[in-house]
N, C-alpha and C. Protein backbone atom coordinates (compact mmCIF):
# COMPACT_ATOMS: atom_id res chain seq x y z
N UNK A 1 0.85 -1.17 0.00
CA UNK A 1 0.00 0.00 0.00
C UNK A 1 0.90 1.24 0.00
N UNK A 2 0.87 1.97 -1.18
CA UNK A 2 1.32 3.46 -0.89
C UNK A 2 0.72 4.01 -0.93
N UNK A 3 1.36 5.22 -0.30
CA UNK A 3 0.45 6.62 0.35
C UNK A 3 -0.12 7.24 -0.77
N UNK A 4 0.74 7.46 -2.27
CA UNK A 4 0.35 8.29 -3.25
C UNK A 4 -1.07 7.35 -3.81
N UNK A 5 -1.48 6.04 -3.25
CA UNK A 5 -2.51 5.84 -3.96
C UNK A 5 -3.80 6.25 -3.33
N UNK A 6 -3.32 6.74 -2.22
CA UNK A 6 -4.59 7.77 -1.44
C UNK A 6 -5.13 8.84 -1.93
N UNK A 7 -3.96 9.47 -2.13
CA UNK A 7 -4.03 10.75 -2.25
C UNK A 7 -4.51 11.36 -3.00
N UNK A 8 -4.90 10.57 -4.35
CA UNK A 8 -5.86 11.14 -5.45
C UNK A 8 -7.04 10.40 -5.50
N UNK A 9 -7.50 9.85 -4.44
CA UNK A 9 -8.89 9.48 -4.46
C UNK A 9 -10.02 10.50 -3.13
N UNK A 10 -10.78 10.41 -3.62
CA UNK A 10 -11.92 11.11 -2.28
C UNK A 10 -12.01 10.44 -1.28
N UNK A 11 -12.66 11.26 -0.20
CA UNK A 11 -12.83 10.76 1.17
C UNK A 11 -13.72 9.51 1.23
N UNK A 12 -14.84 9.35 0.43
CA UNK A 12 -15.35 8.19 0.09
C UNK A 12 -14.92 7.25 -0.16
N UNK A 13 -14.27 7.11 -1.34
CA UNK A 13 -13.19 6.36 -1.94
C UNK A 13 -12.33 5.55 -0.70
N UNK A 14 -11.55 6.50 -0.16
CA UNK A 14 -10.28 5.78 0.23
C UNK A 14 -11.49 4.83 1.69
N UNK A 15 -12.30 5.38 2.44
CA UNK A 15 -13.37 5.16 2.95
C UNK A 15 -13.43 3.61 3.02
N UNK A 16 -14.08 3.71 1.83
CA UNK A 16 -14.57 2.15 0.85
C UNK A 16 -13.32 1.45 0.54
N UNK A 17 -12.29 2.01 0.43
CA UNK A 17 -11.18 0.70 0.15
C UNK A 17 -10.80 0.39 1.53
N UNK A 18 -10.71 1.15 2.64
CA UNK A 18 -10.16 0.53 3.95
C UNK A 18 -11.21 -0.26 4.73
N UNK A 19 -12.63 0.10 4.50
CA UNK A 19 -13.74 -0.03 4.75
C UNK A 19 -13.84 -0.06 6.69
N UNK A 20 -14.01 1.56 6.16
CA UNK A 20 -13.76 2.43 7.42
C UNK A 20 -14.99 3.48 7.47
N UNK A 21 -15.49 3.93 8.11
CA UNK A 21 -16.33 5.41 8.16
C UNK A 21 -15.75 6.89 9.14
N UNK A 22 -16.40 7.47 8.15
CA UNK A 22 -15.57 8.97 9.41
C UNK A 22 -15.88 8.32 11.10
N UNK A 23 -16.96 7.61 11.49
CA UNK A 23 -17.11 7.72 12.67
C UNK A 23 -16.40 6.79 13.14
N UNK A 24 -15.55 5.85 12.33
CA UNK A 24 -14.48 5.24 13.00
C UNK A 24 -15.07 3.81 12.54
N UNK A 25 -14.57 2.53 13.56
CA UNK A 25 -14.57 1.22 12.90
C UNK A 25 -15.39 0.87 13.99
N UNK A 26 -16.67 -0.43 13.79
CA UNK A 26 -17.26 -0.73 13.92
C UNK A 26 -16.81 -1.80 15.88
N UNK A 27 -16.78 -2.17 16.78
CA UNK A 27 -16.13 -3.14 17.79
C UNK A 27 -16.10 -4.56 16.75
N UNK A 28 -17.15 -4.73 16.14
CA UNK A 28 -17.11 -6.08 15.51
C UNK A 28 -15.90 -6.02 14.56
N UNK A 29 -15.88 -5.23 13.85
CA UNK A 29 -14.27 -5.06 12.80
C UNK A 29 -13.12 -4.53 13.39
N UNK A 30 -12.95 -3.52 14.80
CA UNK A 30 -12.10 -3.77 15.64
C UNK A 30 -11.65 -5.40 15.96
N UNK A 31 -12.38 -6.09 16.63
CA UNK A 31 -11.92 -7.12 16.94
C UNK A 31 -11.66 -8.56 15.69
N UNK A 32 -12.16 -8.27 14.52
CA UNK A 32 -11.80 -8.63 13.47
C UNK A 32 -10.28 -8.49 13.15
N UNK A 33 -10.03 -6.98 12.72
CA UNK A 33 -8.87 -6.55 12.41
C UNK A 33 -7.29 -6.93 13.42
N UNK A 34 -7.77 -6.89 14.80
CA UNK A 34 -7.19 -6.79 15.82
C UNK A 34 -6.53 -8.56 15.77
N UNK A 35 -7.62 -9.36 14.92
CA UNK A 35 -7.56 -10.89 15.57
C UNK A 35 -6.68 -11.37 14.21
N UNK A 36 -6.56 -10.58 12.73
CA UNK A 36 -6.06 -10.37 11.93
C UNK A 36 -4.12 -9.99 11.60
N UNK A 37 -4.36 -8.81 12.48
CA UNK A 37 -3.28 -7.78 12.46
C UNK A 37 -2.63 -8.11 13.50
N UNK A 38 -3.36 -7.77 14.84
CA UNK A 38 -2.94 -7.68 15.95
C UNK A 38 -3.00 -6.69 16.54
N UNK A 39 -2.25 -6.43 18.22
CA UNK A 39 -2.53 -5.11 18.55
C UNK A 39 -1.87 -3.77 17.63
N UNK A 40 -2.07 -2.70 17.69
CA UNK A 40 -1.85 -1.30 17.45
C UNK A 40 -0.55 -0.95 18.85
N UNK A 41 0.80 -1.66 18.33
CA UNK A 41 1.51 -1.20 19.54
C UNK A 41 3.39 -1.79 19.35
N UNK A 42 4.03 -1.38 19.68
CA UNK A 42 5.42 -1.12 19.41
C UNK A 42 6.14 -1.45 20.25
N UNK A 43 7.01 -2.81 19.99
CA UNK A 43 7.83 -3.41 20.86
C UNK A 43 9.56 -2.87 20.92
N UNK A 44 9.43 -1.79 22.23
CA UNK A 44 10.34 -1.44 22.21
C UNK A 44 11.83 -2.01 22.71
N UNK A 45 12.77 -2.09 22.35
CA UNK A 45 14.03 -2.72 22.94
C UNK A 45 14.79 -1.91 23.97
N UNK A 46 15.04 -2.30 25.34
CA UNK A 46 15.82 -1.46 25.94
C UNK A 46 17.34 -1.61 25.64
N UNK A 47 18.10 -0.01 25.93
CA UNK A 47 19.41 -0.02 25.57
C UNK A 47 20.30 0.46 26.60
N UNK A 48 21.39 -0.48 26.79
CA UNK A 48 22.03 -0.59 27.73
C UNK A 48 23.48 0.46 28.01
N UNK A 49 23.60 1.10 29.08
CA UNK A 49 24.51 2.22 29.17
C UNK A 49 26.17 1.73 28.40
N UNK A 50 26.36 0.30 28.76
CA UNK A 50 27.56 -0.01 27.94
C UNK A 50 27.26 -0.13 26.48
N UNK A 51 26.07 -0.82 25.92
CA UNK A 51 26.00 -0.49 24.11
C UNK A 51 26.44 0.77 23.75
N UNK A 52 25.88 2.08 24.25
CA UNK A 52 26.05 3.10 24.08
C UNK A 52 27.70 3.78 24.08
N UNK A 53 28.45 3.19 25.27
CA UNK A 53 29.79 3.30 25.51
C UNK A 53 30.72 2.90 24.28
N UNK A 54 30.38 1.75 23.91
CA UNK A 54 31.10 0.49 22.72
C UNK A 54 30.37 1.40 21.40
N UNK A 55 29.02 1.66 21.21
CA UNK A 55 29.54 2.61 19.95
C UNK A 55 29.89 3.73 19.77
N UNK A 56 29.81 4.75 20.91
CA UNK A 56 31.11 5.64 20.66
C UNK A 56 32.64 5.35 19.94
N UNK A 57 33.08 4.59 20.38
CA UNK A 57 34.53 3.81 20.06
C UNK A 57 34.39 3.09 18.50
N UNK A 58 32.90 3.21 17.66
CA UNK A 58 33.00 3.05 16.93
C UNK A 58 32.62 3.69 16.27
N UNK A 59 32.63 5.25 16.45
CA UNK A 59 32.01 6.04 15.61
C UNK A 59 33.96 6.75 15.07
N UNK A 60 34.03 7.05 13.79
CA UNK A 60 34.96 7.83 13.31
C UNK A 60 35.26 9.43 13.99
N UNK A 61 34.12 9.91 14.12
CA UNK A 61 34.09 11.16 15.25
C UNK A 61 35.19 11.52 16.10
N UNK A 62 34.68 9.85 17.02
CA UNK A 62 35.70 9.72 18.62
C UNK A 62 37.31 10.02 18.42
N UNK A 63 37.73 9.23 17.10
CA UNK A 63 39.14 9.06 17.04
C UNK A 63 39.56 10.71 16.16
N UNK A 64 38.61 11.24 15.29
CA UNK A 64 39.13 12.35 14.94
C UNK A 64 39.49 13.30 16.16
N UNK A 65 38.18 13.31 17.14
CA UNK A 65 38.40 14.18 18.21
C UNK A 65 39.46 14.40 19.36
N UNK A 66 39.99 12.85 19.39
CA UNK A 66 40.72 12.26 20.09
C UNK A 66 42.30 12.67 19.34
N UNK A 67 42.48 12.40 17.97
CA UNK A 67 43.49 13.39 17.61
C UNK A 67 43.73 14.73 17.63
């Protein structure tokens, strides 16, 4: 799906292809979509104070600065 194929259709249109309404999605096609897709949510990775240490030392930066 690209964005530019939105963008030249009407509010109807794009509407009917997501099969969505302005007032939003139905609980029955929420939990459709949801059982489909999955949740709406972003598995973040935590990052550790030494990763951060170790790529300094690998950035080209460090050693210019360092000269």
């Amino acid at each position: 799906m690209e964005f530019s194929t939105y963008t030249n259709k009407s509010i109807e249109e794009v509407f009917l292809k997501l099969k969505a309404s302005k007032s939003g999605l139905s609980k029955k096609e929420v939990v459709l979509r949801q059982g489909e897709y999955g949740l709406n949510e972003v598995q973040a990775k935590g990052i550790k104070v030494w990763d951060i240490l170790l790529r300094q030392f690998k950035s080209p930066f460090f050693y210019l600065l360092v000269i």
